[in-house]
Protein backbone atom coordinates (compact mmCIF):
# COMPACT_ATOMS: atom_id res chain seq x y z
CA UNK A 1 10.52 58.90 11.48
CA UNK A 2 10.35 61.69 14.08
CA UNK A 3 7.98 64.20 14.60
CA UNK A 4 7.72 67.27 12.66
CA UNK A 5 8.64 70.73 14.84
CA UNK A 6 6.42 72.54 16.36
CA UNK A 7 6.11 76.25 14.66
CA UNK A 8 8.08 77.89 17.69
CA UNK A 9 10.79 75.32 17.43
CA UNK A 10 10.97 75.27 13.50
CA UNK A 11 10.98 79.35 13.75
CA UNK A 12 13.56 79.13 16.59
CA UNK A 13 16.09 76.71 14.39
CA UNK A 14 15.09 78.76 11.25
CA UNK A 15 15.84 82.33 13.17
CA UNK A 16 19.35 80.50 14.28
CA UNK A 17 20.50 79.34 11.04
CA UNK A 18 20.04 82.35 9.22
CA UNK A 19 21.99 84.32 11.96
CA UNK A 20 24.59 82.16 12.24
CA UNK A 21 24.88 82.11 8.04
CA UNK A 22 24.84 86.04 8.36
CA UNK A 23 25.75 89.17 10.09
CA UNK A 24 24.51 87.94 12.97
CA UNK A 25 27.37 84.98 13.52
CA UNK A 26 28.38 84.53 17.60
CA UNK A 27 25.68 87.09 18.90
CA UNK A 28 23.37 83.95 19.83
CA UNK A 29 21.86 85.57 23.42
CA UNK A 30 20.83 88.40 20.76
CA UNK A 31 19.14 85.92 18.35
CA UNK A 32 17.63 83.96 21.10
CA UNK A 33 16.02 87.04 22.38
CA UNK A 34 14.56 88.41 18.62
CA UNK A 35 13.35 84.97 17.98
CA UNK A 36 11.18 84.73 20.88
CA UNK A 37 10.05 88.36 20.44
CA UNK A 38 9.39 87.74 16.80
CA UNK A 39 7.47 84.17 17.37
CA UNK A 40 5.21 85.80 20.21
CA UNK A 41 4.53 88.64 17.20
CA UNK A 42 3.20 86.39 14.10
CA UNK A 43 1.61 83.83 17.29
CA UNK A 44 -0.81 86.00 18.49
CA UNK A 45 -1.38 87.55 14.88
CA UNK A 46 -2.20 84.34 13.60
CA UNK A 47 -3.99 83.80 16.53
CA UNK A 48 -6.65 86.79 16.11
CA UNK A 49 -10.22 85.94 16.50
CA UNK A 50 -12.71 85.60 14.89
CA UNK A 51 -10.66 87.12 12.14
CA UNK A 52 -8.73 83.96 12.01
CA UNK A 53 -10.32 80.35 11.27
CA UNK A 54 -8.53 79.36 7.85
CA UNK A 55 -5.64 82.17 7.88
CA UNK A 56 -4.12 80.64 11.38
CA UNK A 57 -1.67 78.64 12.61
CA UNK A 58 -3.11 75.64 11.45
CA UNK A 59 -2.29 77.13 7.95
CA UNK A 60 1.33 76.99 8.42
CA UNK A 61 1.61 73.94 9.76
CA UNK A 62 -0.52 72.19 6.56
CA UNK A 63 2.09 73.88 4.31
CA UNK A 64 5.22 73.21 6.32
CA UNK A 65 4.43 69.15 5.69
CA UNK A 66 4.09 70.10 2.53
CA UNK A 67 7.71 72.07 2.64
CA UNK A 68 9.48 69.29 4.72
CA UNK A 69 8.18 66.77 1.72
CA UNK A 70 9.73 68.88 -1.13
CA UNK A 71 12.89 69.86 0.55
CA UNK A 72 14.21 65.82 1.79
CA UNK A 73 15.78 64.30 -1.20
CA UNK A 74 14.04 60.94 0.07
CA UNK A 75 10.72 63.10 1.05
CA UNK A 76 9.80 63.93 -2.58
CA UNK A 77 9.58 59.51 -2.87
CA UNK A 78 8.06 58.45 0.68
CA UNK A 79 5.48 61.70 0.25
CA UNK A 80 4.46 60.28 -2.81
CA UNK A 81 4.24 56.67 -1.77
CA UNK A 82 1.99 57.74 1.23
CA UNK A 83 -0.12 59.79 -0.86
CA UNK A 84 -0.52 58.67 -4.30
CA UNK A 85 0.71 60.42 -7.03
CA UNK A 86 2.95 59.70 -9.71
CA UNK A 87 5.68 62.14 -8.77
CA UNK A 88 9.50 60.66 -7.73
CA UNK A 89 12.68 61.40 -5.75
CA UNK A 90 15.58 63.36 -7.87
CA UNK A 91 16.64 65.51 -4.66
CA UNK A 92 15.48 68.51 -3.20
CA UNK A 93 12.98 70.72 -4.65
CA UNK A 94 13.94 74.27 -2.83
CA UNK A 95 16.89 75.71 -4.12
CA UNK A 96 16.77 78.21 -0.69
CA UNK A 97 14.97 76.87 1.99
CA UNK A 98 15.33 79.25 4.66
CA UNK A 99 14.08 82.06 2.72
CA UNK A 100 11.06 79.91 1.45
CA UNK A 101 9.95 78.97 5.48
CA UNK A 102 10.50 82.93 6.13
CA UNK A 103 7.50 83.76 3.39
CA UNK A 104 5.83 80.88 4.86
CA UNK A 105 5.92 82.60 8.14
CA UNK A 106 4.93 85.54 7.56
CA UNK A 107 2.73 85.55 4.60
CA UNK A 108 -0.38 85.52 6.00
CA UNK A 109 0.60 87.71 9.36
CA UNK A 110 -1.67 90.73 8.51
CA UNK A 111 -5.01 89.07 7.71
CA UNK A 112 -7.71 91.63 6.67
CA UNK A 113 -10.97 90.21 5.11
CA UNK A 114 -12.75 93.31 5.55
CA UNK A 115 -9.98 95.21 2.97
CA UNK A 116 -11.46 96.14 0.00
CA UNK A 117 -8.34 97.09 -1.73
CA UNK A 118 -6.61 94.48 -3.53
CA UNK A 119 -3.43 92.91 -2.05
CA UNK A 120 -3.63 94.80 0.83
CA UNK A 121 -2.96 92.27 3.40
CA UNK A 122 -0.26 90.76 1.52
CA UNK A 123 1.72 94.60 1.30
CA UNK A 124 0.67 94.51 4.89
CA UNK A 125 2.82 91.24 5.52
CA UNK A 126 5.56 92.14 3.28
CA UNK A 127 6.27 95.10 5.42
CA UNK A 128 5.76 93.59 8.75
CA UNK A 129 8.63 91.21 7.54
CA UNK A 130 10.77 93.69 6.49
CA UNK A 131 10.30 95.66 10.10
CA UNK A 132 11.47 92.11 11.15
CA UNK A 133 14.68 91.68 8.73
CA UNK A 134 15.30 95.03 9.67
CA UNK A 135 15.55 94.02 13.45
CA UNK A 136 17.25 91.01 12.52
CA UNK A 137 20.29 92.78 10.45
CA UNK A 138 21.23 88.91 9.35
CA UNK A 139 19.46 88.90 5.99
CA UNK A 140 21.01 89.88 2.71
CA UNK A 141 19.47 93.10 0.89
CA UNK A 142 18.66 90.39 -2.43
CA UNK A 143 17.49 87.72 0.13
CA UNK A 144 14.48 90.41 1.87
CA UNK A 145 13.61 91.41 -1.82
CA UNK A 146 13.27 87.91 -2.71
CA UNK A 147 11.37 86.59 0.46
CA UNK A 148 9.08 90.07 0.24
CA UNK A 149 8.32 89.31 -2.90
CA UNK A 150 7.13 85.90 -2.53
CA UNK A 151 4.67 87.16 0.23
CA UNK A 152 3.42 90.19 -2.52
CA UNK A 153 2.72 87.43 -5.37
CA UNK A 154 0.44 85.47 -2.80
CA UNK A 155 -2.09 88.42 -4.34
CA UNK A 156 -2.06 87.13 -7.53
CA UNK A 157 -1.51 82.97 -7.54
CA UNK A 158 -2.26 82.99 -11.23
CA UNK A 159 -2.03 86.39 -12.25
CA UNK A 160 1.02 87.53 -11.99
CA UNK A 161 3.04 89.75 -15.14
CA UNK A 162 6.36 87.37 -14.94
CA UNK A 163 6.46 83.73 -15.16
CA UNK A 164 6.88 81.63 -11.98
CA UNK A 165 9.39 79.09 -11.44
CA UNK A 166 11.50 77.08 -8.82
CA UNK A 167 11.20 78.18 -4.88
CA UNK A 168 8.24 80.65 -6.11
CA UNK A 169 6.89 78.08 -7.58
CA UNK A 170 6.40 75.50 -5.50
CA UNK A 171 6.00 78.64 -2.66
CA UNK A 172 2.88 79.49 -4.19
CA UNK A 173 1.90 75.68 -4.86
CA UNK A 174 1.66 74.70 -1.25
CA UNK A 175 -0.16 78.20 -0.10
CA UNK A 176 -2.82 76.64 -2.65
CA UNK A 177 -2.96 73.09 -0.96
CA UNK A 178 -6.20 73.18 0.43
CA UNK A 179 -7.68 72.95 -3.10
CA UNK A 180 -6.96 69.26 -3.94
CA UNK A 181 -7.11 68.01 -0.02
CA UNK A 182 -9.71 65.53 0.76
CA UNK A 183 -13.57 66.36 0.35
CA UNK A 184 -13.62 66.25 4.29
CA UNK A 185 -10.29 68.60 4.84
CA UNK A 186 -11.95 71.09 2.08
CA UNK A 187 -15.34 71.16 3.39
CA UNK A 188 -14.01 72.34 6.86
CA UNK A 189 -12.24 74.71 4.81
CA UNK A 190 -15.00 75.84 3.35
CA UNK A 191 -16.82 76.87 6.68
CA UNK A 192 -13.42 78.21 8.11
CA UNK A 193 -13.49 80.82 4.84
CA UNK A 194 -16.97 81.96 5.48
CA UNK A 195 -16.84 82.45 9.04
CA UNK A 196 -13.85 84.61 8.48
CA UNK A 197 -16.16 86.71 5.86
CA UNK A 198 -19.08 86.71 8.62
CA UNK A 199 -19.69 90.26 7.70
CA UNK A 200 -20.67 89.25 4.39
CA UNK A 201 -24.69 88.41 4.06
CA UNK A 202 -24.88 85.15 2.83
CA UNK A 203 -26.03 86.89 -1.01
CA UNK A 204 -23.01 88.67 -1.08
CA UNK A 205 -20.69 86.27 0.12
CA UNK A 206 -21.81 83.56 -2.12
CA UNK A 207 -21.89 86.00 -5.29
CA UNK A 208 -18.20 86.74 -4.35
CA UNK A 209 -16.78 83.74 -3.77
CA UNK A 210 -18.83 81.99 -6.79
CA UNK A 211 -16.78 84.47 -8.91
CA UNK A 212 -13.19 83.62 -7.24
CA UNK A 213 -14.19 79.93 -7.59
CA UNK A 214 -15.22 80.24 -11.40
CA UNK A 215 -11.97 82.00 -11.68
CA UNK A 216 -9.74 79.20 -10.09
CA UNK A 217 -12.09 76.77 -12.42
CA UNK A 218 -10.98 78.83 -15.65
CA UNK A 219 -6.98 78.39 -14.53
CA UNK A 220 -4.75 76.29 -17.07
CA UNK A 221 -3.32 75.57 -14.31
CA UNK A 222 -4.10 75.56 -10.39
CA UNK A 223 -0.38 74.58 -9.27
CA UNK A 224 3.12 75.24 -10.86
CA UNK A 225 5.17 72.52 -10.70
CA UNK A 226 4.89 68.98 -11.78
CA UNK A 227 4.81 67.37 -8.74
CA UNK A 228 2.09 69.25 -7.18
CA UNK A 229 0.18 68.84 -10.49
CA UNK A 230 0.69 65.42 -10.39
CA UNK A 231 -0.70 64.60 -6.46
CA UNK A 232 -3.35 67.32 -6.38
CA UNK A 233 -4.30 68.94 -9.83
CA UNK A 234 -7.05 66.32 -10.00
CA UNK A 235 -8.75 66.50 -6.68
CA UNK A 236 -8.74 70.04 -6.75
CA UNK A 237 -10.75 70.30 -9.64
CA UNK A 238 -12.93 67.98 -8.36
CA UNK A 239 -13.23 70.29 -4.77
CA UNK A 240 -13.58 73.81 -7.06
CA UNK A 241 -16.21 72.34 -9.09
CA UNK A 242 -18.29 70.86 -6.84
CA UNK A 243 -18.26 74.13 -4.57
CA UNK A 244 -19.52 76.04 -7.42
CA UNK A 245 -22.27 73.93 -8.06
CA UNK A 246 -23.43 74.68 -4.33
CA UNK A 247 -22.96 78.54 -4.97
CA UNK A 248 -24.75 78.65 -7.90
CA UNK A 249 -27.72 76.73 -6.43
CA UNK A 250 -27.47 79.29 -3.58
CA UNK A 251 -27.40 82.16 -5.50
CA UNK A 252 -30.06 80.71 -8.37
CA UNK A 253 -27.37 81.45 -11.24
């Protein structure tokens, strides 16, 4: 098959479609001109160094192949039968695709590891994409509370008050891909995590993300839906639970 897009050309199409769905219909010299603006934006914030190493670019692409699997009727099959798994077709997964890439975009734009107050880069992103949706004027009110609100329960995979289900759901499943990806892909991960907390010491770090490891551990369950369940659940247990071995030999507990 072809090529994925790149992220400027997927954000380009994505920026298009939306317009030409919404208010912004025949103003395409106006749409041309805010997508560029707004790729060059959430580039160079994903883009920030040394902030970024896991929170970048590369991010976004790992969970658009993810996206592009689960919303092709004959993706959900051919992922599966390149990966393993015991999932199967039965159509598309995302009920509202567009909206679901827009979270994907900008979820991680405002990436703050030295916040100490909870969820504050996520409110952070939320708002930056509704400065953008403002811009925009294409976008329903229902569709930037629904897209906003995907980016605010990135806070709180697991935690949440309501129950999670369909785009969210599978939303929130491919943020958390890195957990069952190969020992290889996760170790890298691994580093890229701690070199964005480099102004942790070591003690500190390792105490903190022992406990956000043991909590993942202690999850019913790391992903939503059945399909993502079914080709990483495993794997990622594997990857959590071998990290916190190494932390607690590190930290002696």
């Amino acid at each position: 098959g072809s090529p994925p897009p790149s992220l400027a050309g997927r954000w380009l199409a994505l920026c298009r479609r939306l317009s030409a769905a919404g208010a912004g219909a025949g103003r395409r010299d106006l749409v041309e001109s805010l997508a560029a603006h707004w790729w060059r934006v959430l580039r160079d914030k994903y883009q920030e160094a040394p902030a970024r190493q896991y929170h970048a670019l590369g991010h976004l692409d790992a969970m658009f192949r993810y996206f592009d699997a689960f919303n092709l009727a004959e993706g959900v099959t051919r992922y599966f039968d390149e990966h393993g798994g015991a999932g199967g077709g039965g159509g598309p997964f995302l009920e509202q695709p567009d909206l679901v890439a827009l979270a994907v975009f900008f979820h991680d734009a405002i990436y703050d590891a030295t916040a100490t107050e909870r969820g504050f880069s996520e409110r952070a992103s939320a708002g930056l994409f509704r400065r953008f949706a403002a811009e925009a004027g294409f976008l329903s009110a229902d569709a930037v509370e629904l897209v906003a609100g995907m980016i605010l329960r990135t806070a709180a995979h697991h935690s949440g008050p309501e129950p999670v289900s369909g785009d969210l759901a599978l939303f929130l499943d491919i943020d958390l891909s890195i957990l069952g990806a190969s020992p290889a892909a996760y170790a890298r991960y691994t580093q890229q995590v701690r070199l964005e907390y480099h102004h942790y010491e070591d003690a500190a770090f390792f105490k903190g993300r022992l406990a956000v490891m043991r909590t993942f551990g202690q999850t019913p369950r790391l992903y939503f839906t059945g399909a993502m369940r079914d080709l990483l659940e495993t794997r990622a247990r594997e990857n959590i639970a071998n990290e916190i071995a190494r932390l607690e030999a590190a930290v002696g507990s």
